[in-house]
PDB file of N, CA and C in Angstrom:
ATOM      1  N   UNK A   1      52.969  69.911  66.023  1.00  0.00           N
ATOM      2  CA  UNK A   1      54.248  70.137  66.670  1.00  0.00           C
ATOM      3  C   UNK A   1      55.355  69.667  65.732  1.00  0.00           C
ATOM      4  N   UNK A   2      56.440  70.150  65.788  1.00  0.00           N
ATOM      5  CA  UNK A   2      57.768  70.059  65.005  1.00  0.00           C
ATOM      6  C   UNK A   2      58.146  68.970  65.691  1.00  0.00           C
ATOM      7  N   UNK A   3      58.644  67.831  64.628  1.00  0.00           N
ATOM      8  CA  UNK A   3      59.746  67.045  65.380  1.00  0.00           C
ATOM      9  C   UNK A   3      61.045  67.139  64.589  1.00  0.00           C
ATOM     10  N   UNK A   4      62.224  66.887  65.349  1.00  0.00           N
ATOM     11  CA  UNK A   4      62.965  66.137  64.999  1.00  0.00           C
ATOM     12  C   UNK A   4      63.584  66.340  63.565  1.00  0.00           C
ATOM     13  N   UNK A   5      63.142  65.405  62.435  1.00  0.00           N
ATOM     14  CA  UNK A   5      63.420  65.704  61.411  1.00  0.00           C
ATOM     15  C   UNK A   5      63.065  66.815  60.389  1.00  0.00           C
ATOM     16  N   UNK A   6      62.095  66.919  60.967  1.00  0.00           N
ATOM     17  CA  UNK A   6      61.272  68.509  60.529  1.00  0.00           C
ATOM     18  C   UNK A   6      62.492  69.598  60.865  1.00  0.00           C
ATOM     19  N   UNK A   7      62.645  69.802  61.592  1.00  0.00           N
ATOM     20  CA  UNK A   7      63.811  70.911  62.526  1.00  0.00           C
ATOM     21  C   UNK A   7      64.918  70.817  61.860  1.00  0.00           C
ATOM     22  N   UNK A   8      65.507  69.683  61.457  1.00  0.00           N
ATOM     23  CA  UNK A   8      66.839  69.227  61.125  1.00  0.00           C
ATOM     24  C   UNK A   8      66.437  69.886  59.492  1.00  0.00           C
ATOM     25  N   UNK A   9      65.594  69.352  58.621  1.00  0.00           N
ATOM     26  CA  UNK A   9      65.121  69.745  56.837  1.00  0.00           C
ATOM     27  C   UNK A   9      65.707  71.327  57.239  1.00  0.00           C
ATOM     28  N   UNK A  10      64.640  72.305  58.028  1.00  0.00           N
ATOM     29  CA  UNK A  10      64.688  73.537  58.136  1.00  0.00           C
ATOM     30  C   UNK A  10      65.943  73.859  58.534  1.00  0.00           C
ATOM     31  N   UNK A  11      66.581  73.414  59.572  1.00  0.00           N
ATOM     32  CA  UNK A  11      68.441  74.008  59.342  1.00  0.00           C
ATOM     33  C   UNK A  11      68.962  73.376  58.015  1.00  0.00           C
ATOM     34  N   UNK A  12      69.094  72.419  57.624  1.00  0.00           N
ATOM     35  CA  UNK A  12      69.600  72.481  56.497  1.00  0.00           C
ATOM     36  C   UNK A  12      68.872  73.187  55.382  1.00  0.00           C
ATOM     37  N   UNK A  13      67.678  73.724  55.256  1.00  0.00           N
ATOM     38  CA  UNK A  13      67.180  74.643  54.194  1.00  0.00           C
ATOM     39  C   UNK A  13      68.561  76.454  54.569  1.00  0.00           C
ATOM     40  N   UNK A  14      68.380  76.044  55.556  1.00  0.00           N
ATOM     41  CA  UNK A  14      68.953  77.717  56.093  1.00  0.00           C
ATOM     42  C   UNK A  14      70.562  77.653  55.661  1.00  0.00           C
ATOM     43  N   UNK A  15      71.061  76.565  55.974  1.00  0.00           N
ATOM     44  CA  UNK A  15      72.118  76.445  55.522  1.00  0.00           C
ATOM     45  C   UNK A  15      72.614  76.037  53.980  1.00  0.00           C
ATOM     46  N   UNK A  16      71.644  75.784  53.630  1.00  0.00           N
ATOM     47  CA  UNK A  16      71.779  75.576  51.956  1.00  0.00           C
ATOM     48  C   UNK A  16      71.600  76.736  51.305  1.00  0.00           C
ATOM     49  N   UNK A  17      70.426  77.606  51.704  1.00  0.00           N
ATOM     50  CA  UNK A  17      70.497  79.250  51.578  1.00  0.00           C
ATOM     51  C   UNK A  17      71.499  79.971  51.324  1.00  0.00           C
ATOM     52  N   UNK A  18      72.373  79.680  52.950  1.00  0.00           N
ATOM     53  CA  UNK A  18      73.666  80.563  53.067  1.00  0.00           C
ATOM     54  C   UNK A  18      74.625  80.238  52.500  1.00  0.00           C
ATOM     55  N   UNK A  19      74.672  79.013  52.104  1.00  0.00           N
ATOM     56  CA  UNK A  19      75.843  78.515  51.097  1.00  0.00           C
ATOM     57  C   UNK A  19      75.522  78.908  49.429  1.00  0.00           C
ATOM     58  N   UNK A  20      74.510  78.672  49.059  1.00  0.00           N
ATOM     59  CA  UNK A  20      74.294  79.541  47.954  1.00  0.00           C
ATOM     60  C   UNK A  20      74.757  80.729  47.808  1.00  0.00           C
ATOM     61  N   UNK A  21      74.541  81.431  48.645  1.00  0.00           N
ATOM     62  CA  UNK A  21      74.166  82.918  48.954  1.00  0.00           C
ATOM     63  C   UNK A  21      76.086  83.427  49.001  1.00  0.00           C
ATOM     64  N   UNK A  22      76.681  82.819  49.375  1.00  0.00           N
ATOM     65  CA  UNK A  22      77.829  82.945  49.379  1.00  0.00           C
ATOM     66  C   UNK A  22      78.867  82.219  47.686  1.00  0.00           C
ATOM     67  N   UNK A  23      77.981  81.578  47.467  1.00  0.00           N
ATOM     68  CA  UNK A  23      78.401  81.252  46.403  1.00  0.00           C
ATOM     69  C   UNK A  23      78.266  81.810  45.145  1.00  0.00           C
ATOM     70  N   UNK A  24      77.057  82.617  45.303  1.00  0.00           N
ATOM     71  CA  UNK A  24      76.935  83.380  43.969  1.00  0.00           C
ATOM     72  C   UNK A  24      77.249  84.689  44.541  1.00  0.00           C
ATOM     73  N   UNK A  25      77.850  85.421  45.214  1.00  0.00           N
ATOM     74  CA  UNK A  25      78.846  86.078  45.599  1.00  0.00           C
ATOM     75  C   UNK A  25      80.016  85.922  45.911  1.00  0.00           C
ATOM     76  N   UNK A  26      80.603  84.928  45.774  1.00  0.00           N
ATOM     77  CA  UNK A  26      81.952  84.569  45.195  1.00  0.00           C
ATOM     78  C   UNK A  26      81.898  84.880  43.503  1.00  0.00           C
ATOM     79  N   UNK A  27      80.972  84.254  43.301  1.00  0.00           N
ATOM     80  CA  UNK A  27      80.635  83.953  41.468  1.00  0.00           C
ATOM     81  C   UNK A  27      80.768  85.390  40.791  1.00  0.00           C
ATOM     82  N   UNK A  28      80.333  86.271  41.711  1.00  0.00           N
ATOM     83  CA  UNK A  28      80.485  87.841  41.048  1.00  0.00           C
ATOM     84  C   UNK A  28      81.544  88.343  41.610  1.00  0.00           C
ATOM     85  N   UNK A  29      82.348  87.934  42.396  1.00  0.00           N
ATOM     86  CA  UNK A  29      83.308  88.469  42.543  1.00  0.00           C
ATOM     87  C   UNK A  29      84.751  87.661  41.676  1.00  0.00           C
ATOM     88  N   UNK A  30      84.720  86.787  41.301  1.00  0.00           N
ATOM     89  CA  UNK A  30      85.455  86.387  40.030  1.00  0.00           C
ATOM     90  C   UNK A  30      85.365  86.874  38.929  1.00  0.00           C
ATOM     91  N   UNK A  31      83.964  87.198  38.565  1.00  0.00           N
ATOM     92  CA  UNK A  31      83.430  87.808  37.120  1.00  0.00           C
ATOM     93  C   UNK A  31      84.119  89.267  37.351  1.00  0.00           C
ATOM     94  N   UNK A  32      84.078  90.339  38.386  1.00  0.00           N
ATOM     95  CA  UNK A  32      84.568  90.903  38.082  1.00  0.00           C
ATOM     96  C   UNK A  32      85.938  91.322  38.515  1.00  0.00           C
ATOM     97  N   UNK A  33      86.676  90.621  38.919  1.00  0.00           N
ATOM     98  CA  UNK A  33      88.552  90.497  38.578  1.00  0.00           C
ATOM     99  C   UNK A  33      88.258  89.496  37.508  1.00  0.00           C
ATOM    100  N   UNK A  34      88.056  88.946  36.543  1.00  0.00           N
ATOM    101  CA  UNK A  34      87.451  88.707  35.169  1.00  0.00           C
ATOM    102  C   UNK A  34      87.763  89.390  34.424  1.00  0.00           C
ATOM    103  N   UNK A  35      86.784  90.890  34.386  1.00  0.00           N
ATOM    104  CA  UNK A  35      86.348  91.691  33.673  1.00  0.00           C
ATOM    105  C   UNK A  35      87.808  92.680  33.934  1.00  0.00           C
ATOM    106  N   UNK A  36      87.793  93.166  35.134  1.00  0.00           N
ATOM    107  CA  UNK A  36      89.456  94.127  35.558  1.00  0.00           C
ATOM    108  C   UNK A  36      90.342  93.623  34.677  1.00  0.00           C
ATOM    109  N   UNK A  37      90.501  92.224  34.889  1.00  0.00           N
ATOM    110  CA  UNK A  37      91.865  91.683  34.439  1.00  0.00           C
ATOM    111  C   UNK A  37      91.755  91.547  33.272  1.00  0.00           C
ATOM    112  N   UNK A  38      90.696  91.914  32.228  1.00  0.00           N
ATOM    113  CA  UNK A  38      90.250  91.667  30.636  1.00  0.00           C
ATOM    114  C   UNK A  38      90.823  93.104  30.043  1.00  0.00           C
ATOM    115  N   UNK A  39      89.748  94.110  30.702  1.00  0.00           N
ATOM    116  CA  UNK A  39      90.265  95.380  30.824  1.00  0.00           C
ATOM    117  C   UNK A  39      91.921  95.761  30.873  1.00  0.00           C
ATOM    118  N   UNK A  40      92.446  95.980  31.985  1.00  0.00           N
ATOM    119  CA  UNK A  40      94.192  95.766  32.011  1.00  0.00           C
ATOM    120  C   UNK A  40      94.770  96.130  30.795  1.00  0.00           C
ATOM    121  N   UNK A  41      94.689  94.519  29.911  1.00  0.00           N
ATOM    122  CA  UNK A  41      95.966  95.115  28.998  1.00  0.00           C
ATOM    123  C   UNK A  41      95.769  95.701  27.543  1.00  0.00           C
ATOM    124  N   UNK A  42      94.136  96.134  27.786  1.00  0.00           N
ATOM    125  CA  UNK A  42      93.795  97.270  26.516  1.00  0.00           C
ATOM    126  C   UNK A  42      94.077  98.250  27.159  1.00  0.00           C
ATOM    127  N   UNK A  43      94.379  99.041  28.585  1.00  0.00           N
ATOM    128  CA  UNK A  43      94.566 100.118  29.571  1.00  0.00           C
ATOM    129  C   UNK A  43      95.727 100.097  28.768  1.00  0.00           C
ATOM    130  N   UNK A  44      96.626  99.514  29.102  1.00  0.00           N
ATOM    131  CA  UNK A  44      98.257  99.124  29.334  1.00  0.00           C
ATOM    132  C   UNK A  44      98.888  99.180  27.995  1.00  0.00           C
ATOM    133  N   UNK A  45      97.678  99.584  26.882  1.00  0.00           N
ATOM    134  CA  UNK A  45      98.445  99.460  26.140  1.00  0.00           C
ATOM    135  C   UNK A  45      98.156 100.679  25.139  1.00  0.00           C
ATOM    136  N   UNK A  46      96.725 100.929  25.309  1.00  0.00           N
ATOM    137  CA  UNK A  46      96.481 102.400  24.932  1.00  0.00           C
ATOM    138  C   UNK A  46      96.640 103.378  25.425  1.00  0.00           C
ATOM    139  N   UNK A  47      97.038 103.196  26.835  1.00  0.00           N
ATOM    140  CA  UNK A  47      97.344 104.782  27.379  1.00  0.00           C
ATOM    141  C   UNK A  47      98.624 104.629  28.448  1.00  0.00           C
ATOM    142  N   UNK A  48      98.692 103.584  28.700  1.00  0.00           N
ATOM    143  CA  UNK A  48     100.382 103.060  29.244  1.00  0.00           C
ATOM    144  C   UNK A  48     101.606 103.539  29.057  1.00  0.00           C
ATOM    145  N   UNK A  49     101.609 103.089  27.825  1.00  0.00           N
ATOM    146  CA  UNK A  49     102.622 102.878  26.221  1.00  0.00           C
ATOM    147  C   UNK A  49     103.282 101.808  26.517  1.00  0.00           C
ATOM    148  N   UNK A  50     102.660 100.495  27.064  1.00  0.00           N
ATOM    149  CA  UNK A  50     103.205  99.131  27.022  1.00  0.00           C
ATOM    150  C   UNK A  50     102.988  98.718  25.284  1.00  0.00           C
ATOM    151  N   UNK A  51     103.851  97.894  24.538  1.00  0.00           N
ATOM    152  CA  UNK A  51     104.432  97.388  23.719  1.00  0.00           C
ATOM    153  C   UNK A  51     104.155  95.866  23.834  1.00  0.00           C
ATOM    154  N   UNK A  52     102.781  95.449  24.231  1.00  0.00           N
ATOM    155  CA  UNK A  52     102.640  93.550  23.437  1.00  0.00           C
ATOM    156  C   UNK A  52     101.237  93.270  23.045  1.00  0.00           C
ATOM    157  N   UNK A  53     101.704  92.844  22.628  1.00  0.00           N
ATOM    158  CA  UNK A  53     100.696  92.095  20.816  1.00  0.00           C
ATOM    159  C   UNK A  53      98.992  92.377  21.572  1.00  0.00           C
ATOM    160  N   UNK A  54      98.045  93.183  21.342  1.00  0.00           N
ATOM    161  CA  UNK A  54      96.930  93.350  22.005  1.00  0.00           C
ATOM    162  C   UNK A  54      95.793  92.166  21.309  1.00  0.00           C
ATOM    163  N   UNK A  55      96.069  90.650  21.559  1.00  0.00           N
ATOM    164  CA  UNK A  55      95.048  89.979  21.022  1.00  0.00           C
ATOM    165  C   UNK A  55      94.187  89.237  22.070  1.00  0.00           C
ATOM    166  N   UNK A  56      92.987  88.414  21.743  1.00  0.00           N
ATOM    167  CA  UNK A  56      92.538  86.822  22.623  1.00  0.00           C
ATOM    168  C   UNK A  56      93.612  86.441  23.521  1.00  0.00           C
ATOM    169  N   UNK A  57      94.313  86.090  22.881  1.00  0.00           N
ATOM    170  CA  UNK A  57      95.468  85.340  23.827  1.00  0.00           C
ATOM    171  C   UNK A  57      96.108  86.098  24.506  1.00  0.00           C
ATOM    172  N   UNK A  58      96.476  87.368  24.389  1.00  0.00           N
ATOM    173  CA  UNK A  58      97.034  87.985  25.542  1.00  0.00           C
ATOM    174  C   UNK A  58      96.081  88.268  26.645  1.00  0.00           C
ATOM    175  N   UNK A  59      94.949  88.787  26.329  1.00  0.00           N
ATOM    176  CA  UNK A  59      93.482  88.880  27.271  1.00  0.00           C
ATOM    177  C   UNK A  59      92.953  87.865  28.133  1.00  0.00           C
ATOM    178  N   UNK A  60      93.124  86.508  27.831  1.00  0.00           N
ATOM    179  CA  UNK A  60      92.499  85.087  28.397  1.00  0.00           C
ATOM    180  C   UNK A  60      93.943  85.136  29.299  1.00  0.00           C
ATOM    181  N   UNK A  61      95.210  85.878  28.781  1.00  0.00           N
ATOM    182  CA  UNK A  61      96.522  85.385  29.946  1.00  0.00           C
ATOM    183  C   UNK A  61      96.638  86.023  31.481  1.00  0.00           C
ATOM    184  N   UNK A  62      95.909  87.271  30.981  1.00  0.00           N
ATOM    185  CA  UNK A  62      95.294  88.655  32.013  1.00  0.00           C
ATOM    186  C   UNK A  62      94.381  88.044  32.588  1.00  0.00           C
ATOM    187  N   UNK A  63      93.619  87.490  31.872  1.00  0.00           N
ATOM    188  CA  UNK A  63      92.658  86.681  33.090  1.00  0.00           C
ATOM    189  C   UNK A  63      92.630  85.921  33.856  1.00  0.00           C
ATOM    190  N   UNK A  64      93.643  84.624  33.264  1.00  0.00           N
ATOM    191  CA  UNK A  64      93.698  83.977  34.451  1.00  0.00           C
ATOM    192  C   UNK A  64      94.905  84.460  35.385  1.00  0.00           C
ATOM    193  N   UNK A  65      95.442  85.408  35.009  1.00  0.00           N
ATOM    194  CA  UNK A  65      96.478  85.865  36.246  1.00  0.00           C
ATOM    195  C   UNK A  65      95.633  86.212  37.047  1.00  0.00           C
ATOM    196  N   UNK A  66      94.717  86.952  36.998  1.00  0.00           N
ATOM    197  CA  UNK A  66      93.636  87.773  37.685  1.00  0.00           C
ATOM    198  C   UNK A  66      93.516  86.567  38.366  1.00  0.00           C
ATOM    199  N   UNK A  67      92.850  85.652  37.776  1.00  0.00           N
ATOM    200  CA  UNK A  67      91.840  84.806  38.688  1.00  0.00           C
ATOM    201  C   UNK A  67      92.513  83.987  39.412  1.00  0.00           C
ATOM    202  N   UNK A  68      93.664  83.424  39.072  1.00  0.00           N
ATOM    203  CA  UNK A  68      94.342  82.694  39.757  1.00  0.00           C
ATOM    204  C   UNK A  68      95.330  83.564  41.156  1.00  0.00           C
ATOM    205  N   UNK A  69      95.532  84.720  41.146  1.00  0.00           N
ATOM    206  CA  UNK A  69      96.286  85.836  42.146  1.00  0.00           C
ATOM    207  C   UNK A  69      94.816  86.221  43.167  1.00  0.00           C
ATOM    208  N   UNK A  70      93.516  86.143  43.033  1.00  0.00           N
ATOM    209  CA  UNK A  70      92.354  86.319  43.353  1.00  0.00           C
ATOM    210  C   UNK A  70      92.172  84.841  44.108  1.00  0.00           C
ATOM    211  N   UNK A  71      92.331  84.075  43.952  1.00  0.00           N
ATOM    212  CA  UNK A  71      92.213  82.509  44.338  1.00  0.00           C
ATOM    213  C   UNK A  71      93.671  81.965  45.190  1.00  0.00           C
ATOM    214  N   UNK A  72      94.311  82.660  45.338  1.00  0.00           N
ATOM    215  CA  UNK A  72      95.488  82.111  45.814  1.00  0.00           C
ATOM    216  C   UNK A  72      95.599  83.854  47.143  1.00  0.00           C
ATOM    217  N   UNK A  73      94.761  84.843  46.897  1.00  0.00           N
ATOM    218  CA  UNK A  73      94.646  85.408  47.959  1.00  0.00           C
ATOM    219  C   UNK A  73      93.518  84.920  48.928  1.00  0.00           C
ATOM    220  N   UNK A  74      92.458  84.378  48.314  1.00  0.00           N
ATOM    221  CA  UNK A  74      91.377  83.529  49.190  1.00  0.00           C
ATOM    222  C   UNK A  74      91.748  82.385  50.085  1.00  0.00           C
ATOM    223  N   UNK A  75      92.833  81.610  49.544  1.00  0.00           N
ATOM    224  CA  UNK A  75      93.349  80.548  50.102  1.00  0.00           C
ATOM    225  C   UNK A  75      94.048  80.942  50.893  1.00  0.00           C
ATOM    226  N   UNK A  76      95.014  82.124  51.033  1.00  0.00           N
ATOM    227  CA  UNK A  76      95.775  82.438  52.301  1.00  0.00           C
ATOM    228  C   UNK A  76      95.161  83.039  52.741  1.00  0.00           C
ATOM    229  N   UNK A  77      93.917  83.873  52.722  1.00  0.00           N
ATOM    230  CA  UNK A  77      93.062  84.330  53.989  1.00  0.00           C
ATOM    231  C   UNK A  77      92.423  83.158  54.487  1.00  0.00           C
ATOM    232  N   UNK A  78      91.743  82.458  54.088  1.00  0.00           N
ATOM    233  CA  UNK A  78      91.359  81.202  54.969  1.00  0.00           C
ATOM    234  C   UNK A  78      92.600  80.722  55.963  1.00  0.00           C
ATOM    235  N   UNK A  79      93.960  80.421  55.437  1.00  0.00           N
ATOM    236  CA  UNK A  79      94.989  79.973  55.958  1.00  0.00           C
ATOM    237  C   UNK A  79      95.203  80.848  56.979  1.00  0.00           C
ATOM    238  N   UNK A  80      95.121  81.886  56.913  1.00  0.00           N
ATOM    239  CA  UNK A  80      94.970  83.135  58.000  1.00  0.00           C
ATOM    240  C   UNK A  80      94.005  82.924  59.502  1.00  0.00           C
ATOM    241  N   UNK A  81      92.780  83.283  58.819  1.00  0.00           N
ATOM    242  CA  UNK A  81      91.585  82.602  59.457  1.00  0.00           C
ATOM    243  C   UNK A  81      91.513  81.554  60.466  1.00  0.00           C
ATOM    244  N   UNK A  82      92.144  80.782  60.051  1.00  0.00           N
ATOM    245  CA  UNK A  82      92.154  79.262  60.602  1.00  0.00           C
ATOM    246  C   UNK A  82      93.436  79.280  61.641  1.00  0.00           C
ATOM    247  N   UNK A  83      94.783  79.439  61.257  1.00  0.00           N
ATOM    248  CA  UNK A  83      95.628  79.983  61.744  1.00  0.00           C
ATOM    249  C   UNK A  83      95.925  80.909  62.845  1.00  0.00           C
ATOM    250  N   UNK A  84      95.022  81.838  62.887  1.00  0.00           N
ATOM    251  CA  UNK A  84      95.193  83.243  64.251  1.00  0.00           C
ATOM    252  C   UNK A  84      94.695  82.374  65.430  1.00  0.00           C
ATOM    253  N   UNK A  85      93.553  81.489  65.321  1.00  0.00           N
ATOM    254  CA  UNK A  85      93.108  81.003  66.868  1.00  0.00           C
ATOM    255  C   UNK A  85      93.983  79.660  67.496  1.00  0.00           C
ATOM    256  N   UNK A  86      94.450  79.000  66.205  1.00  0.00           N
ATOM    257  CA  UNK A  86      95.261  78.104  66.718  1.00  0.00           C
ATOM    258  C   UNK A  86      97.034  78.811  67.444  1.00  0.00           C
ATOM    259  N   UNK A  87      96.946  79.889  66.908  1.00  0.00           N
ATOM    260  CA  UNK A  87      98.391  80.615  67.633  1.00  0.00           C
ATOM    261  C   UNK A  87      98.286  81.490  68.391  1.00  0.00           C
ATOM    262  N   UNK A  88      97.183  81.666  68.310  1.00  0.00           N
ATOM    263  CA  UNK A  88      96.754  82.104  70.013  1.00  0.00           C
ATOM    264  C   UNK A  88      96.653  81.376  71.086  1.00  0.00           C
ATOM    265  N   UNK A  89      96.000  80.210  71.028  1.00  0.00           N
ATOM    266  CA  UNK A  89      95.918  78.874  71.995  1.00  0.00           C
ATOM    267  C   UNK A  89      97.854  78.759  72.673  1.00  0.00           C
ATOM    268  N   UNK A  90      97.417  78.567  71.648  1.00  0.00           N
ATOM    269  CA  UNK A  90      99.549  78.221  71.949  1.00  0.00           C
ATOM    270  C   UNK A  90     100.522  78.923  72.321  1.00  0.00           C
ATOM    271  N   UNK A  91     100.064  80.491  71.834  1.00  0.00           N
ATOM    272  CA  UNK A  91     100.726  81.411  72.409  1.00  0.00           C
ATOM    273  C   UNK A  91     100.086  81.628  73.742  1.00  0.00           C
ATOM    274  N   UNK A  92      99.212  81.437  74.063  1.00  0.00           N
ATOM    275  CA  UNK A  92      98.490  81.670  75.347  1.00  0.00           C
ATOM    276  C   UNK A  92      99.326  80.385  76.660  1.00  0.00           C
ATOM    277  N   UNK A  93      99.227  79.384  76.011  1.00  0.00           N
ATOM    278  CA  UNK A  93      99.704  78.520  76.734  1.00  0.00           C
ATOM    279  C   UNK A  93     101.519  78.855  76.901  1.00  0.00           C
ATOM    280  N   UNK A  94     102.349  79.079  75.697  1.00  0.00           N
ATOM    281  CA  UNK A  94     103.755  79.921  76.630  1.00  0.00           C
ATOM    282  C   UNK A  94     103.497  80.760  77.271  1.00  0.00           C
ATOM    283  N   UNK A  95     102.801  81.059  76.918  1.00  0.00           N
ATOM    284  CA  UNK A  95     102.864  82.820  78.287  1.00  0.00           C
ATOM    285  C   UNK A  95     102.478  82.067  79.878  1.00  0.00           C
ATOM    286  N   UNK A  96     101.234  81.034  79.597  1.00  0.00           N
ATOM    287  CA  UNK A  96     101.119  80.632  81.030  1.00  0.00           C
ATOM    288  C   UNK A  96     102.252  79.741  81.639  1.00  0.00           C
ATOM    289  N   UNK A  97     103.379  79.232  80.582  1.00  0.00           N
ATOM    290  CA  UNK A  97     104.251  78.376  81.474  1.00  0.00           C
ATOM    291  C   UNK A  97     105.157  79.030  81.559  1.00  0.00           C
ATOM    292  N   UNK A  98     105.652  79.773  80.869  1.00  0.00           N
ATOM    293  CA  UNK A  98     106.486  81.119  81.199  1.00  0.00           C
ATOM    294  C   UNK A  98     106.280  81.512  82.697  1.00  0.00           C
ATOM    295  N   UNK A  99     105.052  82.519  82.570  1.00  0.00           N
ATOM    296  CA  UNK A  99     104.454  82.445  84.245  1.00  0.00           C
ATOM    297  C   UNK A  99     104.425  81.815  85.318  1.00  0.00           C
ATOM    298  N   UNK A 100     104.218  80.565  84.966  1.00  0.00           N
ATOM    299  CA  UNK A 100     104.454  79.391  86.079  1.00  0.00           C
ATOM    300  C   UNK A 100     105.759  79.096  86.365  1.00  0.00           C
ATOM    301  N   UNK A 101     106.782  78.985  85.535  1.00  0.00           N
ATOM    302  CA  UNK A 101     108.474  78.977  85.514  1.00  0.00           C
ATOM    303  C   UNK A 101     108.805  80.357  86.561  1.00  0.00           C
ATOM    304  N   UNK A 102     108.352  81.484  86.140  1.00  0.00           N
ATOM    305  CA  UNK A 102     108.661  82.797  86.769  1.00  0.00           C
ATOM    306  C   UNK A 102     108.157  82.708  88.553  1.00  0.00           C
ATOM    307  N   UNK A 103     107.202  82.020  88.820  1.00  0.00           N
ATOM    308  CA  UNK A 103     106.651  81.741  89.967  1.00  0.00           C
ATOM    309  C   UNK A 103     107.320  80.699  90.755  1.00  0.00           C
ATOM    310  N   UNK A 104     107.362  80.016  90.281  1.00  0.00           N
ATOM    311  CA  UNK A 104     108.399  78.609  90.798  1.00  0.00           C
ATOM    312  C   UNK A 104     109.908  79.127  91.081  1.00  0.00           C
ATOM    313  N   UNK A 105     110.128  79.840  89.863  1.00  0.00           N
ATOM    314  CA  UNK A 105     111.651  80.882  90.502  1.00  0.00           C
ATOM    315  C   UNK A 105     111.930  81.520  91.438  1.00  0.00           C
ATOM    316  N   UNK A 106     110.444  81.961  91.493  1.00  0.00           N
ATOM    317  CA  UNK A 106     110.594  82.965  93.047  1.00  0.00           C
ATOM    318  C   UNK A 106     110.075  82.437  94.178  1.00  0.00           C
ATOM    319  N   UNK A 107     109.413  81.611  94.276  1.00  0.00           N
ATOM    320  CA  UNK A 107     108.958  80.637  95.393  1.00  0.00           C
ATOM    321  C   UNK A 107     110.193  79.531  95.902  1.00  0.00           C
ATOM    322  N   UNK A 108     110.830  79.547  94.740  1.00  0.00           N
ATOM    323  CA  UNK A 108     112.410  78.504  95.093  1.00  0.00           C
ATOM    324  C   UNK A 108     113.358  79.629  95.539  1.00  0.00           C
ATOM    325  N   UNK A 109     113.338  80.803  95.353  1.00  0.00           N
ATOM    326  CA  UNK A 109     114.068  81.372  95.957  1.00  0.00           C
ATOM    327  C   UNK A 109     113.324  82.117  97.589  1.00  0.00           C
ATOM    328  N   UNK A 110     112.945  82.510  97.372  1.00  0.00           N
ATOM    329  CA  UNK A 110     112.335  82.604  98.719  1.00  0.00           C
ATOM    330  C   UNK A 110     112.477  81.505  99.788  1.00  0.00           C
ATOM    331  N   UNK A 111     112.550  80.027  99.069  1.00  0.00           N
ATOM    332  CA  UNK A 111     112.838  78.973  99.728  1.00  0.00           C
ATOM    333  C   UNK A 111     114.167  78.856 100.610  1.00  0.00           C
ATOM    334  N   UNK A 112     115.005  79.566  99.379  1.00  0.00           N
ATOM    335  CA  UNK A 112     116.550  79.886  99.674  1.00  0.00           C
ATOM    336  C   UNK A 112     116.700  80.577 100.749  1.00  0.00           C
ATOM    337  N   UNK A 113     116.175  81.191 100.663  1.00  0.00           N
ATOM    338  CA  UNK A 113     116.357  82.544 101.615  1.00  0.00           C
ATOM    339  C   UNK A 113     115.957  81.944 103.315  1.00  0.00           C
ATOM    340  N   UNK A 114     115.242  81.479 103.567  1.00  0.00           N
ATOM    341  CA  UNK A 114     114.538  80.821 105.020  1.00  0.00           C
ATOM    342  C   UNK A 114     115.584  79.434 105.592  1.00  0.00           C
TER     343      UNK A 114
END
């Protein structure tokens, strides 16, 4: 029979899996906005008709624009992510005191009225 710590090894095997598994698919998805952004400014410059210096150093500058515009869109989708349920909560909650204000209005007036 399974106990206990046995159970616990096996979720964390599963979850060490999936974190891998996500990690070396991140890993290829850098390599290639990498490779795009390497590409770019030999495009841009052989069939463009952009005008700057086609060396190393302009290529490694393409890259990390790439990677860093690639990494700073990951970070605001998480920020996203994380964000929609907490402004929903909250938006959920004005709408219900809204409602409750709107009810109390008309129950105080009705009051009026008698």
């Amino acid at each position: 029979m399974l106990d206990v710590a046995t159970i616990g090894l096996i979720v964390l095997l599963f979850i060490f899996i999936y974190l891998v598994y996500k990690g070396i698919k991140l890993l290829f998805r850098y390599l290639l906005i990498a490779g795009i952004s390497a590409i770019f400014p030999i495009v841009a410059v052989k069939y463009l008709g952009f005008s700057f210096p086609l060396n190393l150093g302009t290529i490694l500058v393409f890259v990390y624009l790439g990677v860093l515009g690639y990494t700073i869109y990951l970070c605001l989708s998480v920020i996203e992510k994380i964000g929609k349920p907490i402004i929903g909560v909250l938006s959920s909650k004005k709408k219900k005191e809204k409602e409750l204000e709107k009810r109390i209005k008309k129950l105080e007036e009705e009051n009026k009225e008698k």
